[in-house]
Protein backbone atom coordinates (compact mmCIF):
# COMPACT_ATOMS: atom_id res chain seq x y z
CA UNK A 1 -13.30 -3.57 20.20
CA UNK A 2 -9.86 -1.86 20.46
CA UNK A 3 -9.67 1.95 20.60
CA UNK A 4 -6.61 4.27 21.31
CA UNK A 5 -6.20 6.93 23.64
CA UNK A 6 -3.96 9.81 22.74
CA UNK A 7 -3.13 12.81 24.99
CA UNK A 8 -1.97 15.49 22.75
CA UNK A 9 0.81 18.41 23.24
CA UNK A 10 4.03 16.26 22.99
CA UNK A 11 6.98 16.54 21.09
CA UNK A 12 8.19 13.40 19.39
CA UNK A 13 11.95 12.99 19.04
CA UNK A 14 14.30 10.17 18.17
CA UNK A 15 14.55 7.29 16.03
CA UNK A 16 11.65 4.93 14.71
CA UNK A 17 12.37 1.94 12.74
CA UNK A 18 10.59 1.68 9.50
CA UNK A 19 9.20 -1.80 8.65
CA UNK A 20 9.03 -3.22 5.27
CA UNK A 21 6.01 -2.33 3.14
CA UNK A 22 2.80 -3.59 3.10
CA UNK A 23 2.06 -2.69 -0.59
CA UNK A 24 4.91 -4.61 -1.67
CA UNK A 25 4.91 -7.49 0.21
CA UNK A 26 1.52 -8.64 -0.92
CA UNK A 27 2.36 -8.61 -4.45
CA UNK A 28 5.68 -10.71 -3.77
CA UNK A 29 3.85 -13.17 -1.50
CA UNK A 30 1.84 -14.12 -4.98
CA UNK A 31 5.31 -14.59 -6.35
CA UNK A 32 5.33 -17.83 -4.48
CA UNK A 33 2.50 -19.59 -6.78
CA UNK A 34 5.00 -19.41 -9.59
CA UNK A 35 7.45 -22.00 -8.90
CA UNK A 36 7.32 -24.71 -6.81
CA UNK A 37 11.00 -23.91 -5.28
CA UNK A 38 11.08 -21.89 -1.95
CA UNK A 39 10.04 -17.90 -2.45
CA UNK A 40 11.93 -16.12 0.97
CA UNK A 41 11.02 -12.77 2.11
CA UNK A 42 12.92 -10.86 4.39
CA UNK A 43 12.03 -7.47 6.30
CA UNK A 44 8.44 -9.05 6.30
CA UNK A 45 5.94 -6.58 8.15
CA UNK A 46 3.63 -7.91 11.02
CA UNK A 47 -0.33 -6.90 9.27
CA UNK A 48 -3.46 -8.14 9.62
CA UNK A 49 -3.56 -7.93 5.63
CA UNK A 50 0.06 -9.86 5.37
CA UNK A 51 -1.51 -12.68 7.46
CA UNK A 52 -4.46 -12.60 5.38
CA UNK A 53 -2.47 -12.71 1.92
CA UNK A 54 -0.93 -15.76 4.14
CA UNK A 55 -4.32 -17.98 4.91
CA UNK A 56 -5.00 -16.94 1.10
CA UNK A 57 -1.75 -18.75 -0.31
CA UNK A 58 -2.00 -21.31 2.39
CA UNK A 59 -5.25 -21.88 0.86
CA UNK A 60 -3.76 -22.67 -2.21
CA UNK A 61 -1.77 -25.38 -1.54
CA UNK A 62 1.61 -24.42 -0.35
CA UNK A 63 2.61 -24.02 2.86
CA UNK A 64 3.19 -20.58 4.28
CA UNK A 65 5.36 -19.81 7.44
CA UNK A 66 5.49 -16.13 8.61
CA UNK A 67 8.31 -15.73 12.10
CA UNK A 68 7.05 -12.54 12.72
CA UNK A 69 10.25 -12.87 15.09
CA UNK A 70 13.29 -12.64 11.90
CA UNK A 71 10.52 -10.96 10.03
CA UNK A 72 10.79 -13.85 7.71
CA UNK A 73 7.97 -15.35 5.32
CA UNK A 74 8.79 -18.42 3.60
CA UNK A 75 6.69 -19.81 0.50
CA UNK A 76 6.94 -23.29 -0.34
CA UNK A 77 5.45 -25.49 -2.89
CA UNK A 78 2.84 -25.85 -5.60
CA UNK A 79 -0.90 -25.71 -5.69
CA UNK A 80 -3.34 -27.66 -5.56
CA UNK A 81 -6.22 -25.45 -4.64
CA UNK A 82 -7.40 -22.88 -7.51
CA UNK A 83 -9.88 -21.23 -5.99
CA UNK A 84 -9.83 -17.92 -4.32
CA UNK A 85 -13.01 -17.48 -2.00
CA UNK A 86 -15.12 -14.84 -1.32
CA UNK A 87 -14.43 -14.91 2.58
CA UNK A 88 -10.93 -14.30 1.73
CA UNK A 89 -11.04 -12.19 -0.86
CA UNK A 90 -13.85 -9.42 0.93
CA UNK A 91 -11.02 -8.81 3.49
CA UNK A 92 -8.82 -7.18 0.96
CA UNK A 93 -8.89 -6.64 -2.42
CA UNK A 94 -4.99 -7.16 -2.87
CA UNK A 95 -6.29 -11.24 -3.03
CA UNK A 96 -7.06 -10.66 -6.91
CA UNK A 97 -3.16 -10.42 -7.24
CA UNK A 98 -3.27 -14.52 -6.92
CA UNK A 99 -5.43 -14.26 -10.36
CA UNK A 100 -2.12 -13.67 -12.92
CA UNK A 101 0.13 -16.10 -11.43
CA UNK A 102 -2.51 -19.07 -10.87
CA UNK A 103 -3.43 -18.85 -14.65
CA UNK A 104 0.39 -18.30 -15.62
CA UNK A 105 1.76 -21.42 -14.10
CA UNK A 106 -1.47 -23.61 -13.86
CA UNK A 107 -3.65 -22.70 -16.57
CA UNK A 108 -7.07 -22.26 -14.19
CA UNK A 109 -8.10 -19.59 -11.41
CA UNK A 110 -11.11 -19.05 -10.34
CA UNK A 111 -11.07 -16.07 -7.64
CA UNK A 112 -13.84 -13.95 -6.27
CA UNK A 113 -14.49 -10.60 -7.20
CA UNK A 114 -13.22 -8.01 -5.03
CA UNK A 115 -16.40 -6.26 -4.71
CA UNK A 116 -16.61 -2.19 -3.60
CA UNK A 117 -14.76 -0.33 -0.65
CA UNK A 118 -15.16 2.80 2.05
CA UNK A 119 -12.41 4.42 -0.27
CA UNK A 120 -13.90 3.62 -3.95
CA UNK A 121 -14.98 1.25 -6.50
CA UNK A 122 -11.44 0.39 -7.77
CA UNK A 123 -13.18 -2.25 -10.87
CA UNK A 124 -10.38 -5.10 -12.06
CA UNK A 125 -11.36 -4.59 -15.33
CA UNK A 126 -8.51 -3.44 -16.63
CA UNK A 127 -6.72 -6.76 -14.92
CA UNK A 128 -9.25 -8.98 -17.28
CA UNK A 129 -8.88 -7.24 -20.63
CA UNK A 130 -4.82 -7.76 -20.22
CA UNK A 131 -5.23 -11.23 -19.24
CA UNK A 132 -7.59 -11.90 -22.04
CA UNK A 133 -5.34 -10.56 -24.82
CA UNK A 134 -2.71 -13.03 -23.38
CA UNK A 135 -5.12 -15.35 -24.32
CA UNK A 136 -7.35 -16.02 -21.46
CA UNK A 137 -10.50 -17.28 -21.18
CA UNK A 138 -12.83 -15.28 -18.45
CA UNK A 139 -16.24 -15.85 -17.54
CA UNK A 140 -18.20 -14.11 -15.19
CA UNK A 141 -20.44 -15.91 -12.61
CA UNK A 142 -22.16 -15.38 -9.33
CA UNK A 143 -19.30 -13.19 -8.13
CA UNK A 144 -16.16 -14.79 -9.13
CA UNK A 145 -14.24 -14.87 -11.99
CA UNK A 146 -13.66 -18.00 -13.76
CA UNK A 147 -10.44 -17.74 -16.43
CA UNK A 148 -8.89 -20.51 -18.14
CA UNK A 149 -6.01 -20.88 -20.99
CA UNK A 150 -7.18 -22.99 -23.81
CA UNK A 151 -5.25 -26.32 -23.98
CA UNK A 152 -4.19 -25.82 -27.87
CA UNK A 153 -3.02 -22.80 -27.02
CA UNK A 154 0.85 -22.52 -27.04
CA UNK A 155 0.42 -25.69 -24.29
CA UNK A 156 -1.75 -24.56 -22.33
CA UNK A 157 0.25 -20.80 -21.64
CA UNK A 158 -0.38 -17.63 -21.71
CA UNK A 159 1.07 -15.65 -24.50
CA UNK A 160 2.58 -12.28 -25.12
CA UNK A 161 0.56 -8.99 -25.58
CA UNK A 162 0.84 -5.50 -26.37
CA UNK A 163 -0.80 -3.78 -23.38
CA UNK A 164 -2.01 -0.42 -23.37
CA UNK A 165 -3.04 0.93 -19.80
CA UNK A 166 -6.10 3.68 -20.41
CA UNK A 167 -4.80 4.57 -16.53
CA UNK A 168 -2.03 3.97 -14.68
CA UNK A 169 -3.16 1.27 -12.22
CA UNK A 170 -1.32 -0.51 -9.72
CA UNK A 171 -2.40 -3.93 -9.33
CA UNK A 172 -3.20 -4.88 -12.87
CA UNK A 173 0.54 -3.80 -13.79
CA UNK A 174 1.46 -6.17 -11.01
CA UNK A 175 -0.80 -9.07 -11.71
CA UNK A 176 -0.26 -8.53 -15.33
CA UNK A 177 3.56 -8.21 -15.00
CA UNK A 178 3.45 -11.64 -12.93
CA UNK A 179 1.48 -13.41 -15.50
CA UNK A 180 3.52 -12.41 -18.72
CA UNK A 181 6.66 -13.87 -16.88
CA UNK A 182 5.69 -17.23 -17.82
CA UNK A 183 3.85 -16.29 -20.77
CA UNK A 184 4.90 -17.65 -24.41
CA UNK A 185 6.70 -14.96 -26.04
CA UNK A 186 7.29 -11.11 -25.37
CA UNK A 187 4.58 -8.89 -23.64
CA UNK A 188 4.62 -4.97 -23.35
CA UNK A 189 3.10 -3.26 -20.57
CA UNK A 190 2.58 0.34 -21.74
CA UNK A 191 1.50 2.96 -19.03
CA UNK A 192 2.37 0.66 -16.49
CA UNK A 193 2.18 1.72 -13.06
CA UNK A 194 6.05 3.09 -11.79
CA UNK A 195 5.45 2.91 -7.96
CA UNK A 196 8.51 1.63 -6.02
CA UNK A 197 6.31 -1.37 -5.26
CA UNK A 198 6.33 -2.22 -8.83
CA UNK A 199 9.93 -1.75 -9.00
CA UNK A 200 10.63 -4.25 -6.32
CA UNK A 201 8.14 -7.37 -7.43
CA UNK A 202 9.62 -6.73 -10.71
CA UNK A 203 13.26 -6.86 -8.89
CA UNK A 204 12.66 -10.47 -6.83
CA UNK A 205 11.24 -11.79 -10.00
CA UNK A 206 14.38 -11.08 -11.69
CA UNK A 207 16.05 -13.18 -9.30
CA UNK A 208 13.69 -15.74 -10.06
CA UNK A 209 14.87 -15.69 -13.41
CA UNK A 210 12.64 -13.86 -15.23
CA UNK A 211 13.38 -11.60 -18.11
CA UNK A 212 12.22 -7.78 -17.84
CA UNK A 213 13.07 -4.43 -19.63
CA UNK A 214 12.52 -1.32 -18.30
CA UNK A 215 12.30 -1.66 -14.40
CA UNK A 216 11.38 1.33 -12.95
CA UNK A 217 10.04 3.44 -16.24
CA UNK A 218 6.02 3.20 -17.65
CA UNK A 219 6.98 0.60 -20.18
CA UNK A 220 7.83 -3.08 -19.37
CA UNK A 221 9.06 -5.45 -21.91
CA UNK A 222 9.05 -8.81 -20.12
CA UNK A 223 10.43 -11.97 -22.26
CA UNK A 224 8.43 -15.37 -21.02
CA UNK A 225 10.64 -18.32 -19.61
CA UNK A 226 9.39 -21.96 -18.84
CA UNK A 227 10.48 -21.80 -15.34
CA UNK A 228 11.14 -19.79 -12.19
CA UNK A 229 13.19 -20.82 -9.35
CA UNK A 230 13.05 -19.62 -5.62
CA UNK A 231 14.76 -16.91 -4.21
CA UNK A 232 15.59 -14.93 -1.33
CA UNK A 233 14.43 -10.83 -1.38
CA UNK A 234 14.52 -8.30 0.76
CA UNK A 235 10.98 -6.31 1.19
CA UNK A 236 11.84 -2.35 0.75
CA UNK A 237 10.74 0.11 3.28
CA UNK A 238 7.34 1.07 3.74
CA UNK A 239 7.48 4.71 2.39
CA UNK A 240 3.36 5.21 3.29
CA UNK A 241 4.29 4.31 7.19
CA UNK A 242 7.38 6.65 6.75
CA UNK A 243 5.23 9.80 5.52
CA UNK A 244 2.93 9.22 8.39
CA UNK A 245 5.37 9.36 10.91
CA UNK A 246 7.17 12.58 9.07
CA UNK A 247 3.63 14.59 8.89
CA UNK A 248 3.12 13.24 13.29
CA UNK A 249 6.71 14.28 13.92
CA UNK A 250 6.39 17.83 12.42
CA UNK A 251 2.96 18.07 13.73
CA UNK A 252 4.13 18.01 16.86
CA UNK A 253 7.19 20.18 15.69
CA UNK A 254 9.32 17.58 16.86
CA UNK A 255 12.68 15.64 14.83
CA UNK A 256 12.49 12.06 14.03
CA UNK A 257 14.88 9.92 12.07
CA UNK A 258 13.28 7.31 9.93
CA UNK A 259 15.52 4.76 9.86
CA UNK A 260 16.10 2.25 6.69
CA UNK A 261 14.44 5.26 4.56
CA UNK A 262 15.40 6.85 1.42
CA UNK A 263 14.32 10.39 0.23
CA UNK A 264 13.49 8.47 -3.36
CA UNK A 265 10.74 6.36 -1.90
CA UNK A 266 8.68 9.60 -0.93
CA UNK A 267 8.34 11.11 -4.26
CA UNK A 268 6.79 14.34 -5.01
CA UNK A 269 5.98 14.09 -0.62
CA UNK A 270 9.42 15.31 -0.26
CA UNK A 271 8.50 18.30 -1.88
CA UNK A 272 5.11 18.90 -0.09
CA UNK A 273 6.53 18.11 3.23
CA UNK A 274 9.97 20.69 2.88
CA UNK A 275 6.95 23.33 1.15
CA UNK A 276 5.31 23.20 4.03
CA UNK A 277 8.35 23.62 6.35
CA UNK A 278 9.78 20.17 7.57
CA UNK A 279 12.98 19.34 6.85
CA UNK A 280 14.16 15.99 5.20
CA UNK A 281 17.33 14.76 4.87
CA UNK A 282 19.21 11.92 3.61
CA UNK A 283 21.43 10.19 6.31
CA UNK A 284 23.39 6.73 6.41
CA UNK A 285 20.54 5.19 8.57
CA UNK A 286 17.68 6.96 7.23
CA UNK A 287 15.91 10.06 7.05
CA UNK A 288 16.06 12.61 9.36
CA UNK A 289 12.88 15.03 9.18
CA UNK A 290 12.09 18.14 11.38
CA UNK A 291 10.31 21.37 11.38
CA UNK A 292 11.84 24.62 10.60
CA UNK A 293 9.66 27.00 11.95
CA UNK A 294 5.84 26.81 11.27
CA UNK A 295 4.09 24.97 9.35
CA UNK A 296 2.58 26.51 5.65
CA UNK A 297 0.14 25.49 3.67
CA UNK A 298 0.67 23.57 0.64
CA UNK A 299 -1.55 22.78 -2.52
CA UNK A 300 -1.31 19.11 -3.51
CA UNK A 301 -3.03 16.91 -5.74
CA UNK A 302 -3.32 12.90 -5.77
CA UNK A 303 -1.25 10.97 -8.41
CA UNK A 304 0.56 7.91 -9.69
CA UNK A 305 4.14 7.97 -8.45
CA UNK A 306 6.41 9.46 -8.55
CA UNK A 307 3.36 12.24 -7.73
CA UNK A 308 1.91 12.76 -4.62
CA UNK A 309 0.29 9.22 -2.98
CA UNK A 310 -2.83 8.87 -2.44
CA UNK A 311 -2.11 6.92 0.49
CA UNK A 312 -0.77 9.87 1.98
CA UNK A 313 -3.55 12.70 1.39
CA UNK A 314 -4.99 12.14 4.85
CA UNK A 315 -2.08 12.35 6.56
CA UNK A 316 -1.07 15.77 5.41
CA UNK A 317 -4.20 16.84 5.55
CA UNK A 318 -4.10 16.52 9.24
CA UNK A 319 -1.07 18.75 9.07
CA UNK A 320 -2.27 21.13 6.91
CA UNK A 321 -5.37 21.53 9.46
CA UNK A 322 -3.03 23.36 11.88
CA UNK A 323 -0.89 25.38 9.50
CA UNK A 324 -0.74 28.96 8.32
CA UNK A 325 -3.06 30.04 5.72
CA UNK A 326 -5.09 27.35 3.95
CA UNK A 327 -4.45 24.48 1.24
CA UNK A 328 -6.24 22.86 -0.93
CA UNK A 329 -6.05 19.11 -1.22
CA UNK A 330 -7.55 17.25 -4.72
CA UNK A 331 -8.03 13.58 -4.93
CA UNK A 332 -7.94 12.46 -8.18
CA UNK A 333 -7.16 8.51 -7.75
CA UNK A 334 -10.31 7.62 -5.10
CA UNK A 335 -13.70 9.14 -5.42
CA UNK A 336 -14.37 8.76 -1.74
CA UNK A 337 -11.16 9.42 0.38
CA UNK A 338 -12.38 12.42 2.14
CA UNK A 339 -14.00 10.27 4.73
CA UNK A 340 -12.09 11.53 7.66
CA UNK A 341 -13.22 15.23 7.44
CA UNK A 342 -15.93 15.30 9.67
CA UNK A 343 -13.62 13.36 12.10
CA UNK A 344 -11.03 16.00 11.62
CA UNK A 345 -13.93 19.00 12.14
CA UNK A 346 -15.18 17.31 15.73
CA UNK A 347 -11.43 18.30 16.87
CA UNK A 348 -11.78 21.84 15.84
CA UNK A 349 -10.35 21.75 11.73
CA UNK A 350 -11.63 23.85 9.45
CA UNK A 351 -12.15 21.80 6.15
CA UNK A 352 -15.04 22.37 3.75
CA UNK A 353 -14.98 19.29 0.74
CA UNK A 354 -16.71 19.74 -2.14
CA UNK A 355 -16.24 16.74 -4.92
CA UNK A 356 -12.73 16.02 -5.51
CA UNK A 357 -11.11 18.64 -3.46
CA UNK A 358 -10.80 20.13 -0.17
CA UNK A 359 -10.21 23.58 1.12
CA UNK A 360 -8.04 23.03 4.73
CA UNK A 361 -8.21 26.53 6.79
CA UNK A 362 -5.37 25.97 8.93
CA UNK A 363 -6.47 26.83 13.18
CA UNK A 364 -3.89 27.14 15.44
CA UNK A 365 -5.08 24.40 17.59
CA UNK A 366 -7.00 21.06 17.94
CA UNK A 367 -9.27 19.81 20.59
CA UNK A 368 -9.17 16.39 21.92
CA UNK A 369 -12.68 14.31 20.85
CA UNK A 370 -14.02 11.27 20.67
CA UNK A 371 -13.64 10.18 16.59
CA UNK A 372 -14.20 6.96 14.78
CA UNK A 373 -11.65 5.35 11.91
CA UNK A 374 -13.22 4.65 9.14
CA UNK A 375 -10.74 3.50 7.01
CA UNK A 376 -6.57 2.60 6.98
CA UNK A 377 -5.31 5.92 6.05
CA UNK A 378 -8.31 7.64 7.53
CA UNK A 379 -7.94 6.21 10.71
CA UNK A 380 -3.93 6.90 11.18
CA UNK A 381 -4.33 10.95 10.25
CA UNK A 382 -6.82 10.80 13.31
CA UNK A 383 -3.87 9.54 15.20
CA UNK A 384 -1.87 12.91 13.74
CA UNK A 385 -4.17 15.33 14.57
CA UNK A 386 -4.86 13.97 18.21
CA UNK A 387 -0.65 13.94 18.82
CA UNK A 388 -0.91 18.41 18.05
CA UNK A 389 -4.65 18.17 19.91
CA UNK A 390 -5.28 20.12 23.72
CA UNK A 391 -6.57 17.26 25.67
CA UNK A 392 -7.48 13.53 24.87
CA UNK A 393 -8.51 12.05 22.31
CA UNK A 394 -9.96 8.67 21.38
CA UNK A 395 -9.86 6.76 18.42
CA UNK A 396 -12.50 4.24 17.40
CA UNK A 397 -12.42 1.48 15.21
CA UNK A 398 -8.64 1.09 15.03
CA UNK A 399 -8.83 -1.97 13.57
CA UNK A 400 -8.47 -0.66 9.91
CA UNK A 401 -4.75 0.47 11.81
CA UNK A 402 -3.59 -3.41 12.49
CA UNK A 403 -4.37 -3.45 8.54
CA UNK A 404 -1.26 -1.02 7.86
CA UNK A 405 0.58 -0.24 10.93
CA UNK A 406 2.32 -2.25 12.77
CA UNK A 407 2.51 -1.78 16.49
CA UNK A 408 2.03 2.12 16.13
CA UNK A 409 0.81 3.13 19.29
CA UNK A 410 4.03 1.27 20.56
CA UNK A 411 6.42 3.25 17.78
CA UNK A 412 4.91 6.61 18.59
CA UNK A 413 5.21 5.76 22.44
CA UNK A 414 8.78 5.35 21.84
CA UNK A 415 9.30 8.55 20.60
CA UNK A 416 7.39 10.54 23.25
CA UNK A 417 3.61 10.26 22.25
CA UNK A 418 1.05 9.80 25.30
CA UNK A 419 -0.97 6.86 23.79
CA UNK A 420 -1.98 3.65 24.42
CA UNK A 421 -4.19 1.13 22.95
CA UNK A 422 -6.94 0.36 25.35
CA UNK A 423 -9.09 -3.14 24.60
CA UNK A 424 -12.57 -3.71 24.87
């Protein structure tokens, strides 16, 4: 099994190229089971969970072809598979975002539940209740989810819904969005999800010709059409694999320009990050972020965008583990995202979790250790702390990185970092 090896107490400096995001391009891969015309995505990231989304759609019926080379994905045709399995769908629970569009276009799905996670329960609950007040028929049984649209109903189609969100949630505002595109009549998706991910599905399906209101606020009107055609979109930039390499850049007080980034991506990490004493700027190519001085410790708290990403906490924390004073870190979206802690205390931090929230007592250094990943985010804030750490450090269990990162022991190498993936 692959591990990396990182030798700690270099500065990083110069320019790493930020690839388009994984938490968008899932999403707009489903895109593709609602027309039969070609779906092409450009700025298409190299992930184990992109290729997986792949065999998934592949699956399906249509055919798939991913040139990692162009960083192209092309989606072609229509399907004539409606089942998503359980094999698939255990590797990642973005699969249940096939569930809207199957039933939108073709009436039928039948897809596995999702299951549990290291990182929380995340139920789809909320995804079932919206597509049953579009009219859907769901049935539960022996771990999958069988839905259906009634054939005297409007044809066979969905139709439109008031939909009130009890939380913001991420994936049923994207399956949910994709479904009511095709739906018969006018849905409303009310506390919908605002993350920049949402903003761009909801984009390409505009160019697919679909009808929406209110891009980018918590309320989507979406008008349903007959048809969608193909198109060609551009994946935006991953803004989680951006804050990671901001928080390993100032870690190691070093400057770093993020190129293809925008400061509105971040969200309310813009503010953490300059709180705690790294400069970010807005450039032509990207984003330029250093560290002033030292680092400070910064209270922040998990939450929808534009708050603070949860996809981010254990990152920071990392960098709040060698900063003055202490911080306290809440999660608020994931009930068990504080698995990297003891990982982060075998090189030295001084964190002490209780529930929801964790104290960080900044130290002013890390020692290199053996530590184990234990999950995506988890894994790459070992990565952090190791880059700031006196000696070596190794990293187990970096497959949960291939998940997220692509080629980050290569990007980081770049830019100064001692490391290198070792195998076996």
């Amino acid at each position: 099994m692959d591990r990396i090896r990182i030798r700690g107490g270099r500065r990083l400096e110069g320019r790493i190229a930020i690839g388009g995001a994984k938490n968008a391009a899932l999403p707009l891969m489903a895109t593709g089971l609602l027309t039969q015309a070609p779906v092409i995505l450009t700025n298409a990231p190299a992930l184990a969970d992109v290729a997986t989304m792949g065999h998934l759609i592949a699956q399906h019926g249509l055919t798939v072809e991913h040139d990692r080379d162009s960083r192209r994905i092309l989606l072609d045709g229509a399907a004539t598979q409606f089942e998503a399995p359980y094999d698939l769908v255990r590797k990642m629970r973005a699969s249940i975002l096939v569930l809207g569009p199957l039933l939108a276009r073709y009436g039928q799905a039948r897809v596995s539940l999702p299951g549990g996670c290291a990182i929380g329960t995340r139920p789809v609950d909320l995804h079932l209740k919206g597509l049953e007040q579009m009219g859907a028929v769901i049935d539960l049984d022996s771990g999958y989810i069988n839905a259906t649209v009634p054939k005297g109903q409007n044809g066979g189609r969905l139709k439109g819904a008031r939909i009130l969100f009890p939380q913001v949630s991420v994936g049923a505002t994207e399956n949910l969005l994709m479904a009511a595109t095709l739906a018969e009549g006018t849905t409303q998706l009310i506390n919908a999800a605002r993350e920049p991910e949402i903003t761009d599905l909801a984009n390409c399906l505009i160019s697919m010709g679909a009808r929406i209101e209110g891009v980018g606020s918590d309320r989507l009107t979406i008008h349903g059409v007959d048809s969608l055609h193909g198109t060609t979109h551009a994946i935006l930039p991953d803004r989680i694999e951006a804050g990671t390499f901001a928080c390993a850049g100032a870690i190691t007080g070093g400057e770093l320009l993020l190129e293809g980034m925008t400061l509105d991506l971040f969200g309310a990490c813009t503010r953490s990050l300059r709180e705690a004493g790294v400069e970010m700027i807005q450039e032509e190519d990207g984003v330029r972020t250093r560290r002033l001085n030292g680092l400070h410790g910064v209270d922040v708290m998990t939450e929808p965008f534009p708050g603070f990403a949860t996809d981010m906490q254990a990152q920071f924390m990392a960098l709040m583990a060698v900063a003055e004073g202490a911080s306290m870190i809440t999660e608020t979206i994931f009930e068990n995202r504080f698995m990297h802690v003891p990982e982060l205390a075998r090189m030295g931090a001084r964190i002490n979790a209780h529930g929801s929230s964790a104290i960080v007592r900044g130290v002013k250094r890390l020692s290199g250790a053996p530590v184990m990943a234990t999950d995506l985010r988890a894994s790459v804030s070992l990565i952090i702390a190791a880059l700031a750490a006196e000696g070596e450090t190794t990293v187990n269990r970096v497959y949960h990185l291939d998940r997220g990162y692509e080629r980050i022991e290569e990007k980081l190498a770049g830019v100064g970092a001692d490391i290198a993936r070792l195998q076996g």
